[in-house]
C-alpha atoms as a PDB file:
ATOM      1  CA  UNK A   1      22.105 -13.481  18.590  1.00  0.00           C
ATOM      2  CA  UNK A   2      25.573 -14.034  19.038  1.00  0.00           C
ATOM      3  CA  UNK A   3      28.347 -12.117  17.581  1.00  0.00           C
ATOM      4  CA  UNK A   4      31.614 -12.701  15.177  1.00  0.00           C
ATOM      5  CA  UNK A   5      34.361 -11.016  14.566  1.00  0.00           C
ATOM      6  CA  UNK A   6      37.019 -11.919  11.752  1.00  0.00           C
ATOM      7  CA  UNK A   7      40.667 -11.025  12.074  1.00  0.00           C
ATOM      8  CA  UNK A   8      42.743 -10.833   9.565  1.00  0.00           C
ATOM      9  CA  UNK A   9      46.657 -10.125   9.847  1.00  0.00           C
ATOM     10  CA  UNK A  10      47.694  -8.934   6.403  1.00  0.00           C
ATOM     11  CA  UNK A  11      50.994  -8.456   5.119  1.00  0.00           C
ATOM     12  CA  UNK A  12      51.924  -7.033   1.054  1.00  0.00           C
ATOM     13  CA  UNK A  13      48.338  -9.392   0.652  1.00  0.00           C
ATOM     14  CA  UNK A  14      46.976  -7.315  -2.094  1.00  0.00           C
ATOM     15  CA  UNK A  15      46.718 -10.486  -4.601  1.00  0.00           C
ATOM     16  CA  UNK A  16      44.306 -11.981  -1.923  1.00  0.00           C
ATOM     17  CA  UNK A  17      43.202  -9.697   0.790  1.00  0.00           C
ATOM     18  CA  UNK A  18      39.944  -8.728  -1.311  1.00  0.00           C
ATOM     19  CA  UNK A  19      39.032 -12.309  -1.520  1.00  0.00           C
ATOM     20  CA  UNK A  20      39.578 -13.146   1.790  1.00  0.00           C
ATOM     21  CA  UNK A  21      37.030  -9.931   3.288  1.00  0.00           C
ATOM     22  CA  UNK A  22      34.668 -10.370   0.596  1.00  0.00           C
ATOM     23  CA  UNK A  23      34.113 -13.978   1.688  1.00  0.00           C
ATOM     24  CA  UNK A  24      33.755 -13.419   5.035  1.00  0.00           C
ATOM     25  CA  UNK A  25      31.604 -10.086   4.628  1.00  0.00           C
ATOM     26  CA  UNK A  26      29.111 -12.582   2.994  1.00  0.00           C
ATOM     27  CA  UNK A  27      29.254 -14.536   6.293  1.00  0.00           C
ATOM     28  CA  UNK A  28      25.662 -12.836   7.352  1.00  0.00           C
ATOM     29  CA  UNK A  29      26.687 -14.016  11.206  1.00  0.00           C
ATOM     30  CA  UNK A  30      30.054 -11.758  10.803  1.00  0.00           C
ATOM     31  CA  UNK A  31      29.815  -8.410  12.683  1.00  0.00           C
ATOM     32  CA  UNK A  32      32.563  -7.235  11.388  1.00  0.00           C
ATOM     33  CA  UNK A  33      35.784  -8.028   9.734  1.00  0.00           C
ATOM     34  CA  UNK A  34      39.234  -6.398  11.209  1.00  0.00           C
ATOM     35  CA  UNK A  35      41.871  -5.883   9.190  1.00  0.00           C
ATOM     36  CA  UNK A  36      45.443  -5.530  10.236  1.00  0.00           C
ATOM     37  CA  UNK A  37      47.541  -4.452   7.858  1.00  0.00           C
ATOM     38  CA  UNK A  38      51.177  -5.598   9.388  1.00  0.00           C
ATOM     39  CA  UNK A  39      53.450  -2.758   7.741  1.00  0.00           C
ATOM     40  CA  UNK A  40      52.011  -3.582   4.344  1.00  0.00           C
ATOM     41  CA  UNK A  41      54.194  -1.745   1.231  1.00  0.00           C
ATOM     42  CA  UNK A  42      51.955  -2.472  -1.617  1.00  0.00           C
ATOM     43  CA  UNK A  43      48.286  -1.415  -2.326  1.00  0.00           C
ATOM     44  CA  UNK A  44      46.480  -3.885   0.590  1.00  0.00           C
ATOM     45  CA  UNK A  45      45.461  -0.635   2.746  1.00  0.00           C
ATOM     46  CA  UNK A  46      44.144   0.669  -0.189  1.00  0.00           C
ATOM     47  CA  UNK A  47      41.987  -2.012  -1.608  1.00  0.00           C
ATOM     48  CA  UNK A  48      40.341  -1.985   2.396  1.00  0.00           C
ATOM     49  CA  UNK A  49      39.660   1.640   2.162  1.00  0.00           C
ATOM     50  CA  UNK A  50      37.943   0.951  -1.339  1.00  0.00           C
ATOM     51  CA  UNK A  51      35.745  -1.658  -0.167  1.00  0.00           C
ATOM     52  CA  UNK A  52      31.532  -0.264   0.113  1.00  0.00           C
ATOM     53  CA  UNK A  53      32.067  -1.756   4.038  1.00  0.00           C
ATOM     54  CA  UNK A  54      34.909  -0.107   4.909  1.00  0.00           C
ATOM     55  CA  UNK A  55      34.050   2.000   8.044  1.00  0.00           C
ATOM     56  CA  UNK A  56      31.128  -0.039   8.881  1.00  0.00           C
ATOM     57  CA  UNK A  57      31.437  -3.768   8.951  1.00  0.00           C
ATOM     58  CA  UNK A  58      35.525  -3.755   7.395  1.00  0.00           C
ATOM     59  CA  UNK A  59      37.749  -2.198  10.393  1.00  0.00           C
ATOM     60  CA  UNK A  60      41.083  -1.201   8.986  1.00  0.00           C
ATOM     61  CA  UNK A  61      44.567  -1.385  11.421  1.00  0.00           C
ATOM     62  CA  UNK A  62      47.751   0.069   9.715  1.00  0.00           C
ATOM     63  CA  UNK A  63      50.728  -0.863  11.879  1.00  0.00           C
ATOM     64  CA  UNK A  64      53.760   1.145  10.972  1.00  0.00           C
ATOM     65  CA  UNK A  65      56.638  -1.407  12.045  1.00  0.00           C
ATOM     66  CA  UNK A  66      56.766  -5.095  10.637  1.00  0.00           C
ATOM     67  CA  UNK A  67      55.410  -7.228  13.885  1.00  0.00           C
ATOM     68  CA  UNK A  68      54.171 -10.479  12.905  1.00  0.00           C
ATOM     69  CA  UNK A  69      50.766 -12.088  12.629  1.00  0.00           C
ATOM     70  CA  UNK A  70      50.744 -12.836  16.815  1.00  0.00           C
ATOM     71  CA  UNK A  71      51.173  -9.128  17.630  1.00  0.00           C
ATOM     72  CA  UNK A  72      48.518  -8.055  14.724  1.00  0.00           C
ATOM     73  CA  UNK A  73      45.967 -10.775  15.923  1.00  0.00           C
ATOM     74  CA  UNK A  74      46.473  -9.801  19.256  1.00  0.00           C
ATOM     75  CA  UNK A  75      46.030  -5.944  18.014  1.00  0.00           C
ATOM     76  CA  UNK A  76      42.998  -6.944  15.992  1.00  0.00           C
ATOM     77  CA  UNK A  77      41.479  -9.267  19.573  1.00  0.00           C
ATOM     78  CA  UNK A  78      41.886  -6.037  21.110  1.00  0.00           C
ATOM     79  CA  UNK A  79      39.595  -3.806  19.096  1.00  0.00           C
ATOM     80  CA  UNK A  80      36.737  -6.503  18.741  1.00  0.00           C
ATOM     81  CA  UNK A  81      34.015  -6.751  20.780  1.00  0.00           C
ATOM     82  CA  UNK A  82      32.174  -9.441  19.533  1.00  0.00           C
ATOM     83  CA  UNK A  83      31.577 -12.806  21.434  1.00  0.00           C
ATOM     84  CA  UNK A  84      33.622 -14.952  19.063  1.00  0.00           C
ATOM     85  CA  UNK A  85      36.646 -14.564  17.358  1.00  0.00           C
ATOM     86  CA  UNK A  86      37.401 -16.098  14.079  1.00  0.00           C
ATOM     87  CA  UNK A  87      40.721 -16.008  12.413  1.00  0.00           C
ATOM     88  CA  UNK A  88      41.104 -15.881   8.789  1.00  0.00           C
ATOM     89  CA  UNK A  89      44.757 -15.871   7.202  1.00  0.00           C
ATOM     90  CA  UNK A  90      45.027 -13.338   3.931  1.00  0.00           C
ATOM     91  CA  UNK A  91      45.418 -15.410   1.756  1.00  0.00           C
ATOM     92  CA  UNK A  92      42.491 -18.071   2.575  1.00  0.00           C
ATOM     93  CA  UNK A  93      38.657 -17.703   2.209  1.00  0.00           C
ATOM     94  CA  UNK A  94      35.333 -18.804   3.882  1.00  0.00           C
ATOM     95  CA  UNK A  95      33.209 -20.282   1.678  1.00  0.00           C
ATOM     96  CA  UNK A  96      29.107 -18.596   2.000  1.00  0.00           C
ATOM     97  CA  UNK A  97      27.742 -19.706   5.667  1.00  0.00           C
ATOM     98  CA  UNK A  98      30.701 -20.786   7.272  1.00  0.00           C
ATOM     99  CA  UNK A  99      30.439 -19.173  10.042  1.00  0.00           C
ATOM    100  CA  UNK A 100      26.502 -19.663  10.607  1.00  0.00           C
ATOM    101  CA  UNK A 101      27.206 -23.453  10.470  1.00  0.00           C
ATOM    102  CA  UNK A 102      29.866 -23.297  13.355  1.00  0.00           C
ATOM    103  CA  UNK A 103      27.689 -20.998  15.390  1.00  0.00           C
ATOM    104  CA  UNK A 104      24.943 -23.670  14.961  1.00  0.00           C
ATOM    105  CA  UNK A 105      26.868 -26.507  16.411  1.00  0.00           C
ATOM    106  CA  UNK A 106      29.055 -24.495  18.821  1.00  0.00           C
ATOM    107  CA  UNK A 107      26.862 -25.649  21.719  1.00  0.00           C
ATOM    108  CA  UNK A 108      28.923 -24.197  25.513  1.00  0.00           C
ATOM    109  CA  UNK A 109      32.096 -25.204  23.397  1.00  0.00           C
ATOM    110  CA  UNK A 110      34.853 -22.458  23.695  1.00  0.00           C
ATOM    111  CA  UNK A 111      36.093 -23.412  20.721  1.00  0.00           C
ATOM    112  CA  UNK A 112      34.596 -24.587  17.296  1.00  0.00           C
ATOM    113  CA  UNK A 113      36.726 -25.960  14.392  1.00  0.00           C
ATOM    114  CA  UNK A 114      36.015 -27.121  11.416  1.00  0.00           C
ATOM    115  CA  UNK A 115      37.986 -29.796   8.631  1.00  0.00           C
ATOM    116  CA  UNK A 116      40.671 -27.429   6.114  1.00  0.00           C
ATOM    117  CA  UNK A 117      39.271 -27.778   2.844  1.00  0.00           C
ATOM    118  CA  UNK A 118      42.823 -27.804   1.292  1.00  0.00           C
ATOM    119  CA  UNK A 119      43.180 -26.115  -2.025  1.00  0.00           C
ATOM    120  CA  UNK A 120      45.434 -26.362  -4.606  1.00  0.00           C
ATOM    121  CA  UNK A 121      47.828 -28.660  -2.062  1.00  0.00           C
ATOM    122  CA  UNK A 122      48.165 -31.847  -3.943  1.00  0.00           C
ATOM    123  CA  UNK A 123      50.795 -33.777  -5.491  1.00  0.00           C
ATOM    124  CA  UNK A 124      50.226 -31.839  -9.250  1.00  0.00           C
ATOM    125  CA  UNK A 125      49.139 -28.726  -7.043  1.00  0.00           C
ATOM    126  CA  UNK A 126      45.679 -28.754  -7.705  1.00  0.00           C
ATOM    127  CA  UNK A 127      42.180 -29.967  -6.884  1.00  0.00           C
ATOM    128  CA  UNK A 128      41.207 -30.084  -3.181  1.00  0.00           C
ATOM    129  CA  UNK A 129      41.320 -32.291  -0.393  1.00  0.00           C
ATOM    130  CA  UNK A 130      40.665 -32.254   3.280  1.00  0.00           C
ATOM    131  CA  UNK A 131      43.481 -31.516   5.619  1.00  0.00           C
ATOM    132  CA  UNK A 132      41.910 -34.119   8.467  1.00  0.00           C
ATOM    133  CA  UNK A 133      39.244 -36.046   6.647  1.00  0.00           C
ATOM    134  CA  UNK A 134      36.124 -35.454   9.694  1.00  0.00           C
ATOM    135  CA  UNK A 135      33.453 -37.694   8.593  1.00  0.00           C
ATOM    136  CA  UNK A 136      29.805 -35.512   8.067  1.00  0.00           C
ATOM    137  CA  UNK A 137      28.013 -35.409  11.297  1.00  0.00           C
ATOM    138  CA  UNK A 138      30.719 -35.958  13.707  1.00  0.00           C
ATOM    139  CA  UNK A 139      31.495 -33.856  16.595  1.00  0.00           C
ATOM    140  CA  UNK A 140      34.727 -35.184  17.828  1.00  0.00           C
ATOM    141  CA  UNK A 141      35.759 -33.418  21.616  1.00  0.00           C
ATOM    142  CA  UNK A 142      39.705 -32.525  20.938  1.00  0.00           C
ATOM    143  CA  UNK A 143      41.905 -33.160  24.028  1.00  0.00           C
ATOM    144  CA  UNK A 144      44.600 -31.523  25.004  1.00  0.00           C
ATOM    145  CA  UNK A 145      46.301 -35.402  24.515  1.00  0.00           C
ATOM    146  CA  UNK A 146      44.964 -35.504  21.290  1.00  0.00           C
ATOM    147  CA  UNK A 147      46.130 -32.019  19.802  1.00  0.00           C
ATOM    148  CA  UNK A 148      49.928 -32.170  21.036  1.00  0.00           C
ATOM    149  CA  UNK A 149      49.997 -36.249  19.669  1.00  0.00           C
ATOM    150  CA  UNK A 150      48.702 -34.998  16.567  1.00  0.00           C
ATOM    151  CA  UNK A 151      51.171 -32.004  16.035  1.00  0.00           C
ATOM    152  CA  UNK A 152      54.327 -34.511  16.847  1.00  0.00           C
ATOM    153  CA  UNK A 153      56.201 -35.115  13.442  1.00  0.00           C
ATOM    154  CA  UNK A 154      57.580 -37.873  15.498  1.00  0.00           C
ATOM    155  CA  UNK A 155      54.895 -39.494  16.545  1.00  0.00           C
ATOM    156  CA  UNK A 156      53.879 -43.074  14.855  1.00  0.00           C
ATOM    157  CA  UNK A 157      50.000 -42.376  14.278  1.00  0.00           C
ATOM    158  CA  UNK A 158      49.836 -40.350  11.581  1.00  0.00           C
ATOM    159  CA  UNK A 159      50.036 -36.829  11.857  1.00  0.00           C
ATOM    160  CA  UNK A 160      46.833 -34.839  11.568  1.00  0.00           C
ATOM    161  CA  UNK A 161      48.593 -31.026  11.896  1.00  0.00           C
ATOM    162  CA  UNK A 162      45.901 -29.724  14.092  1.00  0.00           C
ATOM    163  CA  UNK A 163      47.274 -26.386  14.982  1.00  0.00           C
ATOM    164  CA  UNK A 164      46.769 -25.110  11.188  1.00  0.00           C
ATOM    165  CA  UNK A 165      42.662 -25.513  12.265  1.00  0.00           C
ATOM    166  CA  UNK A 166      40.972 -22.087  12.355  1.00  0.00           C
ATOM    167  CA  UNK A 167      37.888 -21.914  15.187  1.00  0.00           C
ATOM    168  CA  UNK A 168      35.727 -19.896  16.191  1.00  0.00           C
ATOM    169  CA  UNK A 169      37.120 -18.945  19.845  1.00  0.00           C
ATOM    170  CA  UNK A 170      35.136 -17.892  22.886  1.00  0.00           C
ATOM    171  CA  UNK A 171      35.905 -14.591  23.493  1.00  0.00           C
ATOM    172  CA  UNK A 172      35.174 -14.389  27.150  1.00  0.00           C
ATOM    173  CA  UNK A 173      37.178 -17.655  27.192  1.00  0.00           C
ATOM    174  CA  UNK A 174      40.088 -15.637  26.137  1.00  0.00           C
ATOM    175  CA  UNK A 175      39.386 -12.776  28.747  1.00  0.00           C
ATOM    176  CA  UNK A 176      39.204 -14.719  31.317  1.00  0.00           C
ATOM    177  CA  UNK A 177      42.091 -16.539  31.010  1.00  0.00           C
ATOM    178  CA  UNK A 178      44.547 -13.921  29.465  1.00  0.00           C
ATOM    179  CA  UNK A 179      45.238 -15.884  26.347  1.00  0.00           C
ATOM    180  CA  UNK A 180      46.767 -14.129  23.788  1.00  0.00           C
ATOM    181  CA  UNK A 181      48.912 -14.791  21.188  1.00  0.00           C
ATOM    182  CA  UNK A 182      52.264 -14.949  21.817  1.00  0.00           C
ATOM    183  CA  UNK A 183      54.422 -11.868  20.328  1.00  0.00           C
ATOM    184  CA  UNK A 184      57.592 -13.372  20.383  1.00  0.00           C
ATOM    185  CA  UNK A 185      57.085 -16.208  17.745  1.00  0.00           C
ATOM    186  CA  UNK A 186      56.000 -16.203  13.562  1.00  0.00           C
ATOM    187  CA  UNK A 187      55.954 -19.907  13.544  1.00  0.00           C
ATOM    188  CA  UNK A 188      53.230 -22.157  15.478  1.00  0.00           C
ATOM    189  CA  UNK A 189      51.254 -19.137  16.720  1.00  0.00           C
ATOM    190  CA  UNK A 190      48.085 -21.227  16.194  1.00  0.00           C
ATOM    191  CA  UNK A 191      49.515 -24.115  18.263  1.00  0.00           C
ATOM    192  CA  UNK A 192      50.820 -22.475  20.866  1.00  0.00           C
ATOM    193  CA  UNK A 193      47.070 -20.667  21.806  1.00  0.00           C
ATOM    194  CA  UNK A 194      45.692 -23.755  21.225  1.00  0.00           C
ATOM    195  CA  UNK A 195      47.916 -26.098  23.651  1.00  0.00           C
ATOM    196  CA  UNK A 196      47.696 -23.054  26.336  1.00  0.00           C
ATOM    197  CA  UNK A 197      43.739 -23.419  26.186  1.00  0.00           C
ATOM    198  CA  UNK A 198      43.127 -26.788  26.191  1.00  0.00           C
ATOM    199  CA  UNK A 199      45.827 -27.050  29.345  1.00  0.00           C
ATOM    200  CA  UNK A 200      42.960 -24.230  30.892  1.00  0.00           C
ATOM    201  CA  UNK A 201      40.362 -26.656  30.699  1.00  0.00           C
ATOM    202  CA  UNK A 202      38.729 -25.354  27.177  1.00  0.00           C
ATOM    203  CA  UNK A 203      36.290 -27.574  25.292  1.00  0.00           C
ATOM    204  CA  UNK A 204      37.774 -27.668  21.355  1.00  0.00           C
ATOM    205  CA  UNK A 205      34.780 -29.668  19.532  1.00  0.00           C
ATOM    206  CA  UNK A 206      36.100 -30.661  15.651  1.00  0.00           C
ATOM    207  CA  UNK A 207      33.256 -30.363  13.334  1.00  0.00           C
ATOM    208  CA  UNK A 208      33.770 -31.961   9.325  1.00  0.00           C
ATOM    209  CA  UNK A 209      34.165 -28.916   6.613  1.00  0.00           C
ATOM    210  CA  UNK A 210      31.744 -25.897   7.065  1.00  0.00           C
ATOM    211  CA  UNK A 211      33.765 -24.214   4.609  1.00  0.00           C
ATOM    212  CA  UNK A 212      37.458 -23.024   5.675  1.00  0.00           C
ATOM    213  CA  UNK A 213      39.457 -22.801   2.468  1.00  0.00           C
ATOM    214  CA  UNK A 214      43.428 -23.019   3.072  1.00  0.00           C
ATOM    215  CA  UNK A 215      45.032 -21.913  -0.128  1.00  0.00           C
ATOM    216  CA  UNK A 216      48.931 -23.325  -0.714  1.00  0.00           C
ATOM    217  CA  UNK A 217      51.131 -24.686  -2.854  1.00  0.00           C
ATOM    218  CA  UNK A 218      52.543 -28.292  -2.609  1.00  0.00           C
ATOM    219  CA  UNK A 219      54.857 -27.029   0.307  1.00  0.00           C
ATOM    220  CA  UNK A 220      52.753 -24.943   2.022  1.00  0.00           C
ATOM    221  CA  UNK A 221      52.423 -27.223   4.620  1.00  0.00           C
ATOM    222  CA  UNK A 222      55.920 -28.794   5.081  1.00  0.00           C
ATOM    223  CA  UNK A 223      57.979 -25.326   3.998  1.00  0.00           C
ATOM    224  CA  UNK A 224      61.223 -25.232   5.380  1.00  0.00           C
ATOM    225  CA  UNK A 225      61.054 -22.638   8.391  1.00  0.00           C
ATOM    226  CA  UNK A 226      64.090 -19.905   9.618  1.00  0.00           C
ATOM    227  CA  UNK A 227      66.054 -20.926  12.493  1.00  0.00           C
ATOM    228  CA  UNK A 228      65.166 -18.022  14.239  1.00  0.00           C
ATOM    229  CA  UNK A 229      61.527 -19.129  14.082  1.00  0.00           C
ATOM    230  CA  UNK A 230      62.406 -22.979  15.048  1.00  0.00           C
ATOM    231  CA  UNK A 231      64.073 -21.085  17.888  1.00  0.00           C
ATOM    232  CA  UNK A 232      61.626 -18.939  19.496  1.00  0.00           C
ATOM    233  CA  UNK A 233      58.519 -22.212  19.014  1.00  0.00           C
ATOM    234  CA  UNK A 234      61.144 -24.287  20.703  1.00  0.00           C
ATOM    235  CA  UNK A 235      61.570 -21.918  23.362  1.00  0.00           C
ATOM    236  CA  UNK A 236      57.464 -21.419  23.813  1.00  0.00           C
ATOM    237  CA  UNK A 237      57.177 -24.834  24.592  1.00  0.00           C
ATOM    238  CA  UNK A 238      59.587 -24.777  27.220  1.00  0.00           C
ATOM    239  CA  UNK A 239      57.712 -21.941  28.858  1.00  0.00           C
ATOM    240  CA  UNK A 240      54.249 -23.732  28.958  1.00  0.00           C
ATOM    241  CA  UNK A 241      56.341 -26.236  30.362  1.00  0.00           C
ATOM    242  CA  UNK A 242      57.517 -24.250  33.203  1.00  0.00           C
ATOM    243  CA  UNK A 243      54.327 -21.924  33.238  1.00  0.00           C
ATOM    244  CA  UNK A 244      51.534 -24.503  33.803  1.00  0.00           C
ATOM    245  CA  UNK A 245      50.802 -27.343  36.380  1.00  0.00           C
ATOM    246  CA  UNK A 246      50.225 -30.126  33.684  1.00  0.00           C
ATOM    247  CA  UNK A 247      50.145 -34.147  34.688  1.00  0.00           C
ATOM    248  CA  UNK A 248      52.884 -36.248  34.083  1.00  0.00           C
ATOM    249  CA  UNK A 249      51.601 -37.956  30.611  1.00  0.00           C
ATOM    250  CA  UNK A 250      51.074 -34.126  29.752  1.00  0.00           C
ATOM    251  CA  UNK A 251      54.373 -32.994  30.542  1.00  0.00           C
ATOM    252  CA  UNK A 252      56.021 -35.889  28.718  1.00  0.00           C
ATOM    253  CA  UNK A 253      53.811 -35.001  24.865  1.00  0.00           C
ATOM    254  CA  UNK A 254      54.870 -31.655  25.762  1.00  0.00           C
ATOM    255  CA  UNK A 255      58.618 -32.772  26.126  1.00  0.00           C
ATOM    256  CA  UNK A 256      58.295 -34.093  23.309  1.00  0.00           C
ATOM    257  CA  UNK A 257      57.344 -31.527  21.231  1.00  0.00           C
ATOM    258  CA  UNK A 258      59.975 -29.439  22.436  1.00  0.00           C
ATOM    259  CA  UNK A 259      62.388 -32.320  21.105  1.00  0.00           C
ATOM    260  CA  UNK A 260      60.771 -32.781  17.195  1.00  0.00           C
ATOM    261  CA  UNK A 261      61.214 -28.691  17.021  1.00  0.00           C
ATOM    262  CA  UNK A 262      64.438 -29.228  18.337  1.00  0.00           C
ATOM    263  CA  UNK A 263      65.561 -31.601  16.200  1.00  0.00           C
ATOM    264  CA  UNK A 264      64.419 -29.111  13.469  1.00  0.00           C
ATOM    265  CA  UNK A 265      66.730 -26.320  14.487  1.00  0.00           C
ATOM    266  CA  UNK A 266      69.321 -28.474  14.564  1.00  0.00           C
ATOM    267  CA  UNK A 267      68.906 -29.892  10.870  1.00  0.00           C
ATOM    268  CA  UNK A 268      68.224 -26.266   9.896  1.00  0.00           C
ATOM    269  CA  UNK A 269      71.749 -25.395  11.544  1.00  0.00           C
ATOM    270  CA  UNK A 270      73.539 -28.397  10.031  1.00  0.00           C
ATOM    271  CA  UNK A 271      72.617 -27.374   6.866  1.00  0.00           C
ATOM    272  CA  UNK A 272      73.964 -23.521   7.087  1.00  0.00           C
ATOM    273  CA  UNK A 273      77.221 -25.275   8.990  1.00  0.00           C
ATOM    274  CA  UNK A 274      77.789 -27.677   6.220  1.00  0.00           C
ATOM    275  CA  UNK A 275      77.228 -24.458   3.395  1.00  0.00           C
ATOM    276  CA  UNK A 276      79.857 -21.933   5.856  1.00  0.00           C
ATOM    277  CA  UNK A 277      82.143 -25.393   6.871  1.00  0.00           C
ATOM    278  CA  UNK A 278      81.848 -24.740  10.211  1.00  0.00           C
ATOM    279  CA  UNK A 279      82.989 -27.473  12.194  1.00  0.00           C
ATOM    280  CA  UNK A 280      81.934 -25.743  15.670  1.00  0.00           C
ATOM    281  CA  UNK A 281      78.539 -25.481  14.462  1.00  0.00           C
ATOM    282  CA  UNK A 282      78.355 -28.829  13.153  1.00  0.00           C
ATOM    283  CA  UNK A 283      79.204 -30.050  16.855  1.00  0.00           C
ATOM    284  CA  UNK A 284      77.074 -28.237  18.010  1.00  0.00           C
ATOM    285  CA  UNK A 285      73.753 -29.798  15.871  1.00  0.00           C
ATOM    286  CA  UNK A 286      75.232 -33.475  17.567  1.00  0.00           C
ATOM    287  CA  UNK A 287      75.051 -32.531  21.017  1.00  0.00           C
ATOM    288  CA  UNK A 288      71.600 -31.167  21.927  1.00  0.00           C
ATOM    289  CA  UNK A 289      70.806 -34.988  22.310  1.00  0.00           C
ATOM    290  CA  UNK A 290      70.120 -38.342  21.115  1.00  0.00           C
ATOM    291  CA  UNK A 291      67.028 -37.661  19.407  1.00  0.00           C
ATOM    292  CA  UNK A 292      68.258 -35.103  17.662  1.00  0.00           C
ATOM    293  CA  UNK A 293      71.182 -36.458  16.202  1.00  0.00           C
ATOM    294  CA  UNK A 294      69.592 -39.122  15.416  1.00  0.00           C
ATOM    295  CA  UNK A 295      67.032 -36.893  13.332  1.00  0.00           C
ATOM    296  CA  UNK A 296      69.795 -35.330  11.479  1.00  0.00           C
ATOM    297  CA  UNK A 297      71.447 -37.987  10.653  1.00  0.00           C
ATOM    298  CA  UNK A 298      68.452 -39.407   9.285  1.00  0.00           C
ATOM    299  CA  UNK A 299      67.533 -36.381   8.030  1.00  0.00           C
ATOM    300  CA  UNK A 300      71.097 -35.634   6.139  1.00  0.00           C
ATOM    301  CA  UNK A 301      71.167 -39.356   4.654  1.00  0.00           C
ATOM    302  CA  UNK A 302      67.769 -38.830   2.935  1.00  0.00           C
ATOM    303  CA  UNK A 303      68.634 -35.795   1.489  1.00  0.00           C
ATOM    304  CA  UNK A 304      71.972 -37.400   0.333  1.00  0.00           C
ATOM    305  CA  UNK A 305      70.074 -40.400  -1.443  1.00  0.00           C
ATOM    306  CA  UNK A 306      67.472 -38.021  -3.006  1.00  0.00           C
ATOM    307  CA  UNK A 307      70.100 -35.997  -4.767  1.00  0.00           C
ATOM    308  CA  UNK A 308      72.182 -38.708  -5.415  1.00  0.00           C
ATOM    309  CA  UNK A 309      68.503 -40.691  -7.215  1.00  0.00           C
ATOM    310  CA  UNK A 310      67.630 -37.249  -8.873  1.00  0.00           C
ATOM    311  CA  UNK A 311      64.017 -37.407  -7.174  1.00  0.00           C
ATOM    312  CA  UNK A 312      62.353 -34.423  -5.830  1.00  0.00           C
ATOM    313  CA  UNK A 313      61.778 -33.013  -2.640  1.00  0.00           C
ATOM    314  CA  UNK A 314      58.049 -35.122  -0.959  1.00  0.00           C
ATOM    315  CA  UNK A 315      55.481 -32.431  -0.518  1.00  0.00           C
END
């Protein structure tokens, strides 16, 4: 039988933490669940060391410097030796055979996804819904086409936000490809191991819910991101660009991506220029490019007509 092992990159998660290993613990497929506790201050190391698995299925990591949840996945990747490799954020939860389901239907796929069951994300912030809406019984083969279009805010389909999807991943997949997260970037992580794979040739097979449980607010999924973060996702993309021999229709959804988180730095930046009234910065926003003055210009006249109506922020 094939094995599992959940990562979880945990930072001050002791609201949620026990949830999230409990569930997956009950995941009879899991071998074990690895914990990475990313320079934690509160009692989340703790609550691990309480648990009746701890030292036997629950694997505990204490980092002692702040890294991010690339550099603690990639820690946790390390330690596993189990054929998959599931990720499960701290604050989520698996719902009871999850995981057998995905192992059921993986097939040679390197990597197994299921629909987001979306809780609590809703316009009064509660009930649930389905992030993509995967009919039952579909298997639908992702390309790498298909996941870039889908992550474009730009683009005029609507978009689908793949890269928040949680698979199971092939480990020797990984391995033999050197895929790891990348260190370097808190924003996207998912994406950019995604995008990387599917450029190696990986099969990514989308499955409807087996019972992935992303817990948010109404703005967990559109939350306004750090500039430094913008920066470093922007920057990834231009290094797949450089780093891998992809076609010419590839290169351009690529391009493209780099341009939508572009044109987010540059809004983000217009906005601190406008608070500090700096002029040089504000010059700065309107000559990356077309595009993305274009986007905050757009961007700045919405936000002028929603204060100036009183309505609130779209979730």
């Amino acid at each position: 039988m094939e094995t599992v092992s959940v990562i979880i990159a945990a930072y001050n998660a002791e609201d949620t933490i026990g949830r999230a290993v409990e569930s997956a613990l009950s995941n009879t497929a899991v071998t074990d669940v690895i914990v990475v506790s990313d320079s934690s201050t509160d009692g989340t190391a703790e609550l691990i060391k309480r648990n009746p698995a701890f030292g036997e299925r629950l694997i505990l990591i204490e980092l002692q410097k702040n890294v991010g949840p690339s550099y603690a996945r990639n820690v946790a990747i390390d330690r596993s030796k189990s054929d998959w490799i599931a990720v499960l954020d701290a604050d989520d939860y698996y719902l009871p055979d999850r995981i057998e389901a995905l192992l059921a239907k993986a097939g040679s796929a390197d990597f197994v996804a299921d629909d987001l069951i979306l809780e609590g994300i809703s316009a009064n912030g509660a009930g649930r819904r389905f992030l993509i809406g995967v009919e039952k019984g579909d298997r639908q083969v992702i390309s790498f086409e298909d996941f870039v279009m889908a992550n474009l805010a730009s683009a005029q389909t609507s978009r689908r936000e793949l890269g928040y999807l949680k698979p199971l991943m092939r480990r020797q997949f990984l391995r033999e490809n050197g895929l790891r997260y990348d260190d370097n970037v808190r924003l996207g992580e998912d994406y950019l191991l995604y995008t990387k794979a599917l450029a190696l040739g990986a099969q990514f097979i989308l499955l409807a819910a087996m019972g992935y449980v992303y817990v948010g607010t109404p703005n967990s999924l559109s939350r306004r991101h750090r500039e430094e973060d913008l920066l470093a996702l922007r920057d990834a993309d231009g290094e797949i660009l450089e780093a891998f021999d992809l076609s010419v229709s590839r290169r351009r959804l690529m391009k493209r991506h780099y341009k939508d988180v572009d044109a987010k730095l540059a809004w983000r930046k217009f906005i601190r220029a406008v608070k500090e009234r700096n002029a040089a910065l504000v010059v700065e926003c309107f000559s990356r490019s077309y595009f993305v003055s274009r986007y905050v210009v757009v961007q700045f006249i919405t936000e002028l007509f929603r204060r100036l109506t009183g309505q609130r922020q779209p979730t």
